[in-house]
PDB file of N, CA and C in Angstrom:
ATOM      1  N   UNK A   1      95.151  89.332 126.236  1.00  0.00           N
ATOM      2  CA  UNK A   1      93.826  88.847 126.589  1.00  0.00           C
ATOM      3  C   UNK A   1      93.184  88.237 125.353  1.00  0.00           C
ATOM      4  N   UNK A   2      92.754  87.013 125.430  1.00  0.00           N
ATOM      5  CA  UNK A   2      92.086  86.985 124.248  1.00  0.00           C
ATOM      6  C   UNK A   2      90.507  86.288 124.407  1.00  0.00           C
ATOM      7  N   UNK A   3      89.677  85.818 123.689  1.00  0.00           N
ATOM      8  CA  UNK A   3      88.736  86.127 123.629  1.00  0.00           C
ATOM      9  C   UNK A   3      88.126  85.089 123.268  1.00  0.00           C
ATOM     10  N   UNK A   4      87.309  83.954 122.957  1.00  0.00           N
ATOM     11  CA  UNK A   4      86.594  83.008 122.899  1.00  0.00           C
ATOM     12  C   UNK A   4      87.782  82.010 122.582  1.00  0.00           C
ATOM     13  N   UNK A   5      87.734  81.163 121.213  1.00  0.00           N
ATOM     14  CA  UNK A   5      88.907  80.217 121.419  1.00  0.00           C
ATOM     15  C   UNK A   5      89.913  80.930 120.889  1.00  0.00           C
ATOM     16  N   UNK A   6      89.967  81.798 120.230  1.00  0.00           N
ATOM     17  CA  UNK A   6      91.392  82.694 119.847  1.00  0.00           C
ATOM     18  C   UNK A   6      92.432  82.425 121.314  1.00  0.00           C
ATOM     19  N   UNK A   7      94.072  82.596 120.907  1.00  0.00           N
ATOM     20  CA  UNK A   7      94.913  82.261 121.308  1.00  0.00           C
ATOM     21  C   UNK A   7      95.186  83.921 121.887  1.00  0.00           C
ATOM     22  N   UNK A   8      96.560  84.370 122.953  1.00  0.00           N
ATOM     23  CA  UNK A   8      97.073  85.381 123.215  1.00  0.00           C
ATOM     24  C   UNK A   8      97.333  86.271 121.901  1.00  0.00           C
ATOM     25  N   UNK A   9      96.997  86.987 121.451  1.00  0.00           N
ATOM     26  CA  UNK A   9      97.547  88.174 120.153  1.00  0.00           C
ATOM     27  C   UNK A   9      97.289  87.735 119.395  1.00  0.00           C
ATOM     28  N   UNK A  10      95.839  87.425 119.012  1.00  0.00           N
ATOM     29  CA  UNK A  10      95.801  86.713 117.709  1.00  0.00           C
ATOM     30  C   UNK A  10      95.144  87.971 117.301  1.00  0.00           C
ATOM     31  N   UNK A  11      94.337  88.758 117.636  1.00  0.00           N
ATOM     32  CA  UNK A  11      93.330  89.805 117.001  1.00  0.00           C
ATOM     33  C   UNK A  11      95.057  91.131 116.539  1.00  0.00           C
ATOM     34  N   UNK A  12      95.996  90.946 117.360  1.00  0.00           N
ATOM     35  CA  UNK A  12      97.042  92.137 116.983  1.00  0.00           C
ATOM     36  C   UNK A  12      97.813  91.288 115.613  1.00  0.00           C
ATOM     37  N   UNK A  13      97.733  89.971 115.484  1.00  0.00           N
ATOM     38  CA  UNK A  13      98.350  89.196 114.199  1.00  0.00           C
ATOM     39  C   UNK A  13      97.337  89.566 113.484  1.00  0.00           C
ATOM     40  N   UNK A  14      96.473  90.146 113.454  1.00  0.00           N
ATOM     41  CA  UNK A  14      95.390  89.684 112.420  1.00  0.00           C
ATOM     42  C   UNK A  14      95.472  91.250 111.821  1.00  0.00           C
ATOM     43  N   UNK A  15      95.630  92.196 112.688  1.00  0.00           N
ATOM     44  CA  UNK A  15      95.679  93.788 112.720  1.00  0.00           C
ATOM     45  C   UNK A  15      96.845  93.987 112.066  1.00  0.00           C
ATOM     46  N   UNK A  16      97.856  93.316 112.130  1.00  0.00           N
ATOM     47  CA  UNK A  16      99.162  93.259 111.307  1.00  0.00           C
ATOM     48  C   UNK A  16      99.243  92.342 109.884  1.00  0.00           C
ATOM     49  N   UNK A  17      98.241  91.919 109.903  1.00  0.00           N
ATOM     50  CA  UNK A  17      98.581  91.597 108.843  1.00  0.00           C
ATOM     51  C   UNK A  17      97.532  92.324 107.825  1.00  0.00           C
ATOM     52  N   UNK A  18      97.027  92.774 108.052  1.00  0.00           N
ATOM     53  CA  UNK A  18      95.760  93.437 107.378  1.00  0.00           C
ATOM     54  C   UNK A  18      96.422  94.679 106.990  1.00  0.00           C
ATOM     55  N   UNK A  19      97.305  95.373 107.802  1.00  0.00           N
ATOM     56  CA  UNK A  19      98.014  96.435 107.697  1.00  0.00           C
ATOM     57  C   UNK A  19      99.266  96.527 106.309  1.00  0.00           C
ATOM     58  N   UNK A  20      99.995  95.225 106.900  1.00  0.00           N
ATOM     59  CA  UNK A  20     100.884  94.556 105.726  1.00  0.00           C
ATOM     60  C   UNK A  20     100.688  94.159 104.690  1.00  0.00           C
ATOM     61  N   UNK A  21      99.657  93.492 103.974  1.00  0.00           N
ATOM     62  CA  UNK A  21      98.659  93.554 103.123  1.00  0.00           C
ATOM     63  C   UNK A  21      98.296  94.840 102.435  1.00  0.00           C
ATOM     64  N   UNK A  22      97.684  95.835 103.069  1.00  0.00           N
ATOM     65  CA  UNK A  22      97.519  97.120 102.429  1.00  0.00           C
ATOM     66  C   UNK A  22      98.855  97.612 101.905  1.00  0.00           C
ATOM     67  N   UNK A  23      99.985  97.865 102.984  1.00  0.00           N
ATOM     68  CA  UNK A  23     100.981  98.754 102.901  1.00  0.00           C
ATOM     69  C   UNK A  23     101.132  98.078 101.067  1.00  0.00           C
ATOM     70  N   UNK A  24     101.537  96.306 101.388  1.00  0.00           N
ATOM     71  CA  UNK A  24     101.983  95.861  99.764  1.00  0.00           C
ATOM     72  C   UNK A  24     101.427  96.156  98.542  1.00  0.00           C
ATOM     73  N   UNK A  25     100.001  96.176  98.981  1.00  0.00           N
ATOM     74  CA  UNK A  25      99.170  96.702  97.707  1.00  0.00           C
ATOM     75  C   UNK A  25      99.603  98.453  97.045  1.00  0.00           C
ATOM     76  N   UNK A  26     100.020  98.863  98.276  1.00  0.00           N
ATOM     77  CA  UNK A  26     100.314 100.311  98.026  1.00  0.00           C
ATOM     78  C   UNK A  26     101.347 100.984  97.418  1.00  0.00           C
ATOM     79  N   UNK A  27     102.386  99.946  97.726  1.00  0.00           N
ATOM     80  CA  UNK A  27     103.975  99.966  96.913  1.00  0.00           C
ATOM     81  C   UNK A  27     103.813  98.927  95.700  1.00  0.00           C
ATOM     82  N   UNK A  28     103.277  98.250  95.223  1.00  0.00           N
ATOM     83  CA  UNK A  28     103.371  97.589  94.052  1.00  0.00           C
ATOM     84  C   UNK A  28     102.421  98.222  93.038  1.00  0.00           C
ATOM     85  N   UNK A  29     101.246  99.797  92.960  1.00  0.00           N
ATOM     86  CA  UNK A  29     100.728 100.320  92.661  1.00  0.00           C
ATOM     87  C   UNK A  29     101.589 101.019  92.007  1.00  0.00           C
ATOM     88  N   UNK A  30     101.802 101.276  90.798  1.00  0.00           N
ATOM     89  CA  UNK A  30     102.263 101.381  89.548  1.00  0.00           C
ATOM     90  C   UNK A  30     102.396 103.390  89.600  1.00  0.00           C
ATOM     91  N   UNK A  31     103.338 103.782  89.742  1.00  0.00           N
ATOM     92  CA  UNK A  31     103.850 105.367  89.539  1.00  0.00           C
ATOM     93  C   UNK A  31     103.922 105.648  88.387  1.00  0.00           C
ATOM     94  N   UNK A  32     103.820 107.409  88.133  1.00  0.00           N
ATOM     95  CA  UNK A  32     104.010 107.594  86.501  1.00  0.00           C
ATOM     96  C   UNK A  32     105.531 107.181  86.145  1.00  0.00           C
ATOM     97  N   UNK A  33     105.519 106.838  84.990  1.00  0.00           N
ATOM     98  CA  UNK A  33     106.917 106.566  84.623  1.00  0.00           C
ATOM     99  C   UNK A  33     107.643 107.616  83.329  1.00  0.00           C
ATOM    100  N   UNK A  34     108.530 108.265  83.248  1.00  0.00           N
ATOM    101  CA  UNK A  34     109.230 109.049  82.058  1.00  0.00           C
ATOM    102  C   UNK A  34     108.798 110.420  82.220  1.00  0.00           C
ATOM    103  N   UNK A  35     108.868 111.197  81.283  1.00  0.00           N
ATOM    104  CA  UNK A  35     108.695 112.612  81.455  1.00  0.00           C
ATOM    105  C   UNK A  35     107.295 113.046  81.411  1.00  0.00           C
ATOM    106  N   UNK A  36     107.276 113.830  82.505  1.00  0.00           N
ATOM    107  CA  UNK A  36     105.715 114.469  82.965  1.00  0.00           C
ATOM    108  C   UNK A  36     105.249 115.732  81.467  1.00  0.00           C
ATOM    109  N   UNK A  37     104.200 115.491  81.280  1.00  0.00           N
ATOM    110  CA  UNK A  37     103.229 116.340  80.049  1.00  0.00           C
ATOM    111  C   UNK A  37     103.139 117.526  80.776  1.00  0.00           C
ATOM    112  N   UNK A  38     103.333 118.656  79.675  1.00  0.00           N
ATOM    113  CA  UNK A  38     103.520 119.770  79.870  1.00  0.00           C
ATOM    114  C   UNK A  38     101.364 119.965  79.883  1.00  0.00           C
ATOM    115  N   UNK A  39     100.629 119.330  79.317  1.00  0.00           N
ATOM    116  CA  UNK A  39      99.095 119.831  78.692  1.00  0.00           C
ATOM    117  C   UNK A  39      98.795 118.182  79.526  1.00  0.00           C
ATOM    118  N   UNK A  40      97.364 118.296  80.057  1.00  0.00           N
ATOM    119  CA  UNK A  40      96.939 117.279  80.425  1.00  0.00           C
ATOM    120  C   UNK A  40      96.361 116.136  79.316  1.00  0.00           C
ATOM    121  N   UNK A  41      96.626 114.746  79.297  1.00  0.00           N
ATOM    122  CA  UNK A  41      96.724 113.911  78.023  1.00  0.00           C
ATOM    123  C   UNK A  41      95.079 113.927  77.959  1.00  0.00           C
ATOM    124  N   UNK A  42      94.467 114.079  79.174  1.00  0.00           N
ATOM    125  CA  UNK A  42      92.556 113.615  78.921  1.00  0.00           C
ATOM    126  C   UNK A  42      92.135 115.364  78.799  1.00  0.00           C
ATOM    127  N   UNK A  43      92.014 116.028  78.873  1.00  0.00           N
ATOM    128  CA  UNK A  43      91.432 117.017  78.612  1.00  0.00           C
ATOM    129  C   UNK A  43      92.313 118.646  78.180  1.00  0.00           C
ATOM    130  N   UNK A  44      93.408 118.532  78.078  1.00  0.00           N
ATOM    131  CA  UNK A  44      94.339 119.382  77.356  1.00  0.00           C
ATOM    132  C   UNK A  44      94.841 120.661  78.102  1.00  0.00           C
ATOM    133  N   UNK A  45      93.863 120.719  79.443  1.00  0.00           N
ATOM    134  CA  UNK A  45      94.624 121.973  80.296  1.00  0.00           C
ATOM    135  C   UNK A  45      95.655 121.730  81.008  1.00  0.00           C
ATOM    136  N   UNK A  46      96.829 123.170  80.826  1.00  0.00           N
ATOM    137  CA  UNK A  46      98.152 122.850  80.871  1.00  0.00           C
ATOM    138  C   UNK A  46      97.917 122.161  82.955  1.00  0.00           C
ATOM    139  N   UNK A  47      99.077 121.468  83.060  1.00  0.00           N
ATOM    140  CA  UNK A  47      99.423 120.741  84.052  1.00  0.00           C
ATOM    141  C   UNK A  47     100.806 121.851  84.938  1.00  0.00           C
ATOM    142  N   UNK A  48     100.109 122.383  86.034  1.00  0.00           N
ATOM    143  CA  UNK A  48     100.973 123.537  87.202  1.00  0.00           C
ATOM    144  C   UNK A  48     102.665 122.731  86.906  1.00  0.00           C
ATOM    145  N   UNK A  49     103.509 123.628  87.104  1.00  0.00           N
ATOM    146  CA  UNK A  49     104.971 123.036  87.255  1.00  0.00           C
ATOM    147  C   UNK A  49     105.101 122.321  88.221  1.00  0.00           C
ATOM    148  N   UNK A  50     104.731 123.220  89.748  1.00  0.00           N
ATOM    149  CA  UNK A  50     105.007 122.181  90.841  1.00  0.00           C
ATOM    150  C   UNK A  50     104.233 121.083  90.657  1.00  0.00           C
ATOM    151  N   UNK A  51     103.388 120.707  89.896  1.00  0.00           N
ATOM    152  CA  UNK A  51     102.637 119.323  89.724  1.00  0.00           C
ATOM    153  C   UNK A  51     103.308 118.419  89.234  1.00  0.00           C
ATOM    154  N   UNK A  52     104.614 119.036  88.262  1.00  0.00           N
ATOM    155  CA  UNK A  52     104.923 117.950  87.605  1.00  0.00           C
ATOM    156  C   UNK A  52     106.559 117.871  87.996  1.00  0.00           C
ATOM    157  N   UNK A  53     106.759 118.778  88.428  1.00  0.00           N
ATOM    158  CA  UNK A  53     108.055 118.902  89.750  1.00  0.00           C
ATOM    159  C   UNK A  53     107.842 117.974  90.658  1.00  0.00           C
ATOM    160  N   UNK A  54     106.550 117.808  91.755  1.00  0.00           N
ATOM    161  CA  UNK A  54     106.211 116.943  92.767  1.00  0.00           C
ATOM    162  C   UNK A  54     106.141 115.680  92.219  1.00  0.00           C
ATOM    163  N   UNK A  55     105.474 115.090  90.917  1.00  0.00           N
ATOM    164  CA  UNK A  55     105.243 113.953  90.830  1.00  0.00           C
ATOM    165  C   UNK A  55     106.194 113.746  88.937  1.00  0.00           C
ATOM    166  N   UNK A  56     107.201 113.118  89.192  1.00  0.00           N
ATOM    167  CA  UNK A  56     107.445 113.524  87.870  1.00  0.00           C
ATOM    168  C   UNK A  56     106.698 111.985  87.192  1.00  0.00           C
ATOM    169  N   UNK A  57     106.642 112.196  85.652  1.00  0.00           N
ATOM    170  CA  UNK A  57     105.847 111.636  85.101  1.00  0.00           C
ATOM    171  C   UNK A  57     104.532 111.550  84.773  1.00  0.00           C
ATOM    172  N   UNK A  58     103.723 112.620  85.757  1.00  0.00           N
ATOM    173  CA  UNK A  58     102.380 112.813  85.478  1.00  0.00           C
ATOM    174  C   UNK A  58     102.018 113.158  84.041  1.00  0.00           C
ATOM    175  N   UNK A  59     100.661 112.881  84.039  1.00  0.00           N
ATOM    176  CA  UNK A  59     100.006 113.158  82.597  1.00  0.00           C
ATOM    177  C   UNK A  59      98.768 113.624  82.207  1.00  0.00           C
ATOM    178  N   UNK A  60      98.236 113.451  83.788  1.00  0.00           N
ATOM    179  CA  UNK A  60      96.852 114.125  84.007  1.00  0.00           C
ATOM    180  C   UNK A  60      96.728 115.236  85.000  1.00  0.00           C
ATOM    181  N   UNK A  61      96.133 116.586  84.467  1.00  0.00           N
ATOM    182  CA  UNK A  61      95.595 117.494  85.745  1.00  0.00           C
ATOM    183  C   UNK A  61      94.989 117.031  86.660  1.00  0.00           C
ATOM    184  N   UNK A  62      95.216 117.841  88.302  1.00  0.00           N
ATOM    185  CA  UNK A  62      94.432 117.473  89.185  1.00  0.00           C
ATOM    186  C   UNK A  62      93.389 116.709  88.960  1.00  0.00           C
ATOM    187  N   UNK A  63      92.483 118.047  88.609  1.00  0.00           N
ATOM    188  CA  UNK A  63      90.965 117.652  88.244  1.00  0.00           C
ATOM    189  C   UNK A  63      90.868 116.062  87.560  1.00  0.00           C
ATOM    190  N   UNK A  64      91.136 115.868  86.259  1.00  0.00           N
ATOM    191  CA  UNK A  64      90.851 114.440  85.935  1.00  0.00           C
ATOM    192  C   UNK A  64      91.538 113.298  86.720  1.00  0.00           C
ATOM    193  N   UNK A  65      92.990 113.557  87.356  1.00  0.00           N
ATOM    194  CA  UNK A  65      93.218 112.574  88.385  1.00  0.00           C
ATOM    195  C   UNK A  65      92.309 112.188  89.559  1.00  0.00           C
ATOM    196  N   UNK A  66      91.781 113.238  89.822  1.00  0.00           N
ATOM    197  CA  UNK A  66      90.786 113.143  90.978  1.00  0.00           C
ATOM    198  C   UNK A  66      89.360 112.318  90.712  1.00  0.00           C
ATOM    199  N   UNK A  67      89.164 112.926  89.098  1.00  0.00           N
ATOM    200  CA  UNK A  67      87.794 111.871  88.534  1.00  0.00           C
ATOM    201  C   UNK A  67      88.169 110.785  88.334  1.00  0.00           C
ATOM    202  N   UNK A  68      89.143 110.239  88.209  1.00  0.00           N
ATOM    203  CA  UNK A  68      90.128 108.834  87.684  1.00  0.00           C
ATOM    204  C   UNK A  68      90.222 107.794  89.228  1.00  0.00           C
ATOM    205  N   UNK A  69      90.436 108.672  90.294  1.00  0.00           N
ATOM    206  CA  UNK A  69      90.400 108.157  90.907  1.00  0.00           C
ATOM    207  C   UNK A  69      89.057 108.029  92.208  1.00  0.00           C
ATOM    208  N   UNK A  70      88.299 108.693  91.612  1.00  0.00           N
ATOM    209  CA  UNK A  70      87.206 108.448  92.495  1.00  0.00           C
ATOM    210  C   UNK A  70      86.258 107.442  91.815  1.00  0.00           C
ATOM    211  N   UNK A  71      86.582 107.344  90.454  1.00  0.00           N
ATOM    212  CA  UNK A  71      85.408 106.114  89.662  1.00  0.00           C
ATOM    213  C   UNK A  71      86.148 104.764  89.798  1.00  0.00           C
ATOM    214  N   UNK A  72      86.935 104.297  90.555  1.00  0.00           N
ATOM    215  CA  UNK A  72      87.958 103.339  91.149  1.00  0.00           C
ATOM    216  C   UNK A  72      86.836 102.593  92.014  1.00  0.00           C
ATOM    217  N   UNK A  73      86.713 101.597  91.722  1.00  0.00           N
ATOM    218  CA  UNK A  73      85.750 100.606  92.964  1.00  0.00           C
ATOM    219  C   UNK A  73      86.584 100.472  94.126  1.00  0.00           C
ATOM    220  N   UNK A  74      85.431 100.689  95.043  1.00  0.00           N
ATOM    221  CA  UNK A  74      85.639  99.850  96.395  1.00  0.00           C
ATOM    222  C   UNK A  74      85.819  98.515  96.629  1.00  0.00           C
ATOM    223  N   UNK A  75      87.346  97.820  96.943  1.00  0.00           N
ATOM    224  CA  UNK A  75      87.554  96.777  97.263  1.00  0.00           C
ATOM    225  C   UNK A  75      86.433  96.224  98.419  1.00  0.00           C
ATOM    226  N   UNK A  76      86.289  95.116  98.589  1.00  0.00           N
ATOM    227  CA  UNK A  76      85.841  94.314  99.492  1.00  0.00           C
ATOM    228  C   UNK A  76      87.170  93.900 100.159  1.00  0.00           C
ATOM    229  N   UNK A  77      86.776  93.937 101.311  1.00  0.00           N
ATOM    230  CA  UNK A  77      87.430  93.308 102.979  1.00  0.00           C
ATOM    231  C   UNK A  77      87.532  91.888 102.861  1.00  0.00           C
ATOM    232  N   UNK A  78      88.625  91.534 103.749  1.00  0.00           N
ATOM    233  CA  UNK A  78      88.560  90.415 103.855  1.00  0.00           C
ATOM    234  C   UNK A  78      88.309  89.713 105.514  1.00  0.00           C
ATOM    235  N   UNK A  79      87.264  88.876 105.494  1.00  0.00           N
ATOM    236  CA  UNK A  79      86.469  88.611 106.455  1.00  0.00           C
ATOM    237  C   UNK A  79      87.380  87.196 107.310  1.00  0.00           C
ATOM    238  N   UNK A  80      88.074  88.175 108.079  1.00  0.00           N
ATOM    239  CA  UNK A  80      89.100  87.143 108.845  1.00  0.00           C
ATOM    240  C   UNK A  80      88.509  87.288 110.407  1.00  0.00           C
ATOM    241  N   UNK A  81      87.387  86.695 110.529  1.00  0.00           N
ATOM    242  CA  UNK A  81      86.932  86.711 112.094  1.00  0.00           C
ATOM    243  C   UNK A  81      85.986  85.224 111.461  1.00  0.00           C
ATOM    244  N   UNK A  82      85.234  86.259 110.166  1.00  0.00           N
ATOM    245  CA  UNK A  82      84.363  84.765 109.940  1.00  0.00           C
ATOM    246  C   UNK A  82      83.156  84.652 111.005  1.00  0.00           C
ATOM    247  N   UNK A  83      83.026  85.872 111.722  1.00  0.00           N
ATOM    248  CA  UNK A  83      82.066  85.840 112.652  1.00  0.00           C
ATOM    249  C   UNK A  83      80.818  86.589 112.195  1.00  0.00           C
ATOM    250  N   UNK A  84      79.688  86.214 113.093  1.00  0.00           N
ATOM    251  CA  UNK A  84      78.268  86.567 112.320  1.00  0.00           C
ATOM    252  C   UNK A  84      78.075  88.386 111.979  1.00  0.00           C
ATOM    253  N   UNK A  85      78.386  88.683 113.031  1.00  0.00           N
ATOM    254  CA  UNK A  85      78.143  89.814 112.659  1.00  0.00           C
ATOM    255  C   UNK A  85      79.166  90.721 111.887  1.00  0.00           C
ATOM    256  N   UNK A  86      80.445  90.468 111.609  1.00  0.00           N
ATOM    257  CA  UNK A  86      81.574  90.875 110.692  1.00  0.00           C
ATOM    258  C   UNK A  86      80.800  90.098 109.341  1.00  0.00           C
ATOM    259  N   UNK A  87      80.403  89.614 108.739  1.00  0.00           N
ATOM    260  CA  UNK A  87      79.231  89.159 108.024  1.00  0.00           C
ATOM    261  C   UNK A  87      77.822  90.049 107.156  1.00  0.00           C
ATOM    262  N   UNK A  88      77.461  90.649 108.063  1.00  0.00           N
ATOM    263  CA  UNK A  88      76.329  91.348 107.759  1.00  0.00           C
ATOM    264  C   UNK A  88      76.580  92.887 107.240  1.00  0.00           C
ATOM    265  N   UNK A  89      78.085  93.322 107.167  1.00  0.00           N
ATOM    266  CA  UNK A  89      78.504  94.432 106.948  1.00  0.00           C
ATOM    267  C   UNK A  89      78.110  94.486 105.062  1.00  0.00           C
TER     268      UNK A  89
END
C-alpha cells in the first residue's frame, strides 16, 4: 500500500535502509584491541576478570565506560520523508 506519490514499498526500502546504515555504523565502531589492563587506565580501580575475559582488550572499568559513553552526543536523524511534520522533531 503506499501512500501519496510514494511507489509500492517504498516506506519498507526506506526502513531497510535506515536499519543497514545503523547495523554499518555499528561494525565499523572500533573494539579494544591487545591485552586487557589488569587496573582501570582513567581512574586506577582494578578491572573484574570476567570483564576482561568477556571483552578482551578493555582498559576502562564499568563505571568510567559507562561515563565515556553517556557524554557521547546524540546523532541527528536523517530526514528521509522530507515531510513537514518529520521536520519539526
Amino acid at each position: 500500500m503506499a501512500g501519496g506519490w510514494s511507489r509500492d514499498g517504498a516506506v519498507s526500502e526506506q526502513i531497510e535502509a535506515s536499519i543497514s546504515e545503523e547495523l554499518e555504523r555499528m561494525r565499523a565502531r572500533r573494539a579494544p584491541v591487545g591485552e586487557s589492563l589488569s587496573e582501570c587506565a582513567e581512574c586506577g580501580e582494578e578491572i573484574p576478570e570476567k570483564r576482561r575475559l568477556a571483552l578482551p582488550g578493555v582498559k576502562l572499568c564499568i563505571d568510567c565506560q559507562q561515563e565515556r559513553d553517556g557524554a557521547q552526543r546524540a546523532r541527528g536523524g536523517i530526514n528521509r520523508r522530507g515531510s513537514k511534520d518529520s521536520q519539526l522533531k
